[in-house]
C-alpha atoms as a PDB file:
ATOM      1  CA  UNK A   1     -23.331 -10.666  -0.465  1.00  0.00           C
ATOM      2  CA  UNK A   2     -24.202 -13.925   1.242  1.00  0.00           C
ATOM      3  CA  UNK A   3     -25.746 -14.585   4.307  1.00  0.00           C
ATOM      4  CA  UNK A   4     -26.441 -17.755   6.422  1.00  0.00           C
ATOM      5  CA  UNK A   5     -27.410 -18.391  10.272  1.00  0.00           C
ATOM      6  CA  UNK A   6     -28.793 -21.515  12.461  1.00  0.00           C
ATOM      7  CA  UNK A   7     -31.887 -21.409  14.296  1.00  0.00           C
ATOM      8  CA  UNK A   8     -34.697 -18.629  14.112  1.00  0.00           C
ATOM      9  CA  UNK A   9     -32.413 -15.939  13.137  1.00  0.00           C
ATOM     10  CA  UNK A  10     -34.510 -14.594   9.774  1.00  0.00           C
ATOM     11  CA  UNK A  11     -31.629 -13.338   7.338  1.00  0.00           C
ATOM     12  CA  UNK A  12     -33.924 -12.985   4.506  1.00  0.00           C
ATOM     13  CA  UNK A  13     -35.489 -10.558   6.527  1.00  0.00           C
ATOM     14  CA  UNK A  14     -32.256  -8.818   7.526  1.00  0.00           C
ATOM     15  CA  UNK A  15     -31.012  -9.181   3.276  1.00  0.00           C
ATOM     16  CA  UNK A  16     -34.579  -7.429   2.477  1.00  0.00           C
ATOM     17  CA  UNK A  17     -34.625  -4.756   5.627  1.00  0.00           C
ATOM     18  CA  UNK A  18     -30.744  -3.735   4.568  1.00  0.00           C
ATOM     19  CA  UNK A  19     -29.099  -4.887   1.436  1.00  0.00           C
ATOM     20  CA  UNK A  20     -32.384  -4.860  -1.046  1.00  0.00           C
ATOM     21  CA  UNK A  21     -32.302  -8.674  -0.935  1.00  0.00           C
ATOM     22  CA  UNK A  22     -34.016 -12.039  -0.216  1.00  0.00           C
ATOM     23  CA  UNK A  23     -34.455 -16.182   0.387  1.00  0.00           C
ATOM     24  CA  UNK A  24     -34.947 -18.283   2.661  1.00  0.00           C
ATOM     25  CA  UNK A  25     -35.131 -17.690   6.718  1.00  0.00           C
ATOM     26  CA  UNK A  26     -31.223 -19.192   7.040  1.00  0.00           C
ATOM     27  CA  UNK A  27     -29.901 -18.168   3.727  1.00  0.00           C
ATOM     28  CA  UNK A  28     -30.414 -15.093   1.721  1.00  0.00           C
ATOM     29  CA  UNK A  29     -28.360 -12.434  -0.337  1.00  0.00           C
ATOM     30  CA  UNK A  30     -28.210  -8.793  -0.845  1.00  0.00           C
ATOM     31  CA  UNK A  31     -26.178  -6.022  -2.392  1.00  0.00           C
ATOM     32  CA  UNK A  32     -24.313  -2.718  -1.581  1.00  0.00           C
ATOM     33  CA  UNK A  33     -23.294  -0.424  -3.767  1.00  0.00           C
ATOM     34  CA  UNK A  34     -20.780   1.180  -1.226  1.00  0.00           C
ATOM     35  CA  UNK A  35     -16.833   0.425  -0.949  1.00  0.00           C
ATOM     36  CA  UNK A  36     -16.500  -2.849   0.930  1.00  0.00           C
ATOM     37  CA  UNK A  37     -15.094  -0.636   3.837  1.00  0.00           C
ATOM     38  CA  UNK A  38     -18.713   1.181   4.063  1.00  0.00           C
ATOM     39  CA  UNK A  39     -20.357  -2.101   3.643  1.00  0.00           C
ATOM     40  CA  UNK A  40     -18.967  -3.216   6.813  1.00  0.00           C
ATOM     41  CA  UNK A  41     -19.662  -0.356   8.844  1.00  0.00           C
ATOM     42  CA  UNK A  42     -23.285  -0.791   7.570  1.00  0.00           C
ATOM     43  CA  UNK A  43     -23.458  -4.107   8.533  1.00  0.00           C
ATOM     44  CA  UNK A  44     -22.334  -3.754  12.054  1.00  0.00           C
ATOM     45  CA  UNK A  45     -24.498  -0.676  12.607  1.00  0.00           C
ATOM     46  CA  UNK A  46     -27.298  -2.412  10.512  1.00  0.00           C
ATOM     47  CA  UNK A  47     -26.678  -6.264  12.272  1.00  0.00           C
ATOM     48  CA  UNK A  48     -26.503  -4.350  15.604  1.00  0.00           C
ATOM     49  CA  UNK A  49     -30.015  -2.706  15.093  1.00  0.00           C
ATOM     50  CA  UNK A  50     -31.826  -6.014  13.662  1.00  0.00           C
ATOM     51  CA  UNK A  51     -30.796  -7.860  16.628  1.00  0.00           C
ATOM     52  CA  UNK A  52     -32.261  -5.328  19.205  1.00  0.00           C
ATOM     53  CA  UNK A  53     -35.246  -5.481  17.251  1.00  0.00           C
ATOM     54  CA  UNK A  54     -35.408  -9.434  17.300  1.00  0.00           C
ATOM     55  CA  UNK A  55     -35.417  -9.262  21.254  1.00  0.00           C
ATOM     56  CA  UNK A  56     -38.095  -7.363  21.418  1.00  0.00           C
END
């Protein structure tokens, strides 16, 4: 999977934390070996969580 953001938002971070990936700070990728419907789940739990941690 693919991931891009604006601004200070770190997806490589995010890719590497989550999905086993990498890149740069606004564009990375990562993998899942799940069904795309438990990919999604883990991302919202997962996108929830780095967030929180972000703010603090």
């Amino acid at each position: 999977m693919s991931f891009r953001s604006k601004g200070d938002i770190p997806v490589n971070e995010f890719s590497a934390q989550y999905f086993s990936g990498g890149g740069h700070k606004n564009a990375a990728g990562g993998m899942c070996e799940k069904s795309l419907e438990e990919t999604l789940v883990l991302f919202e739990k997962n996108i929830r969580v780095f967030f929180q941690e972000l703010d603090n």
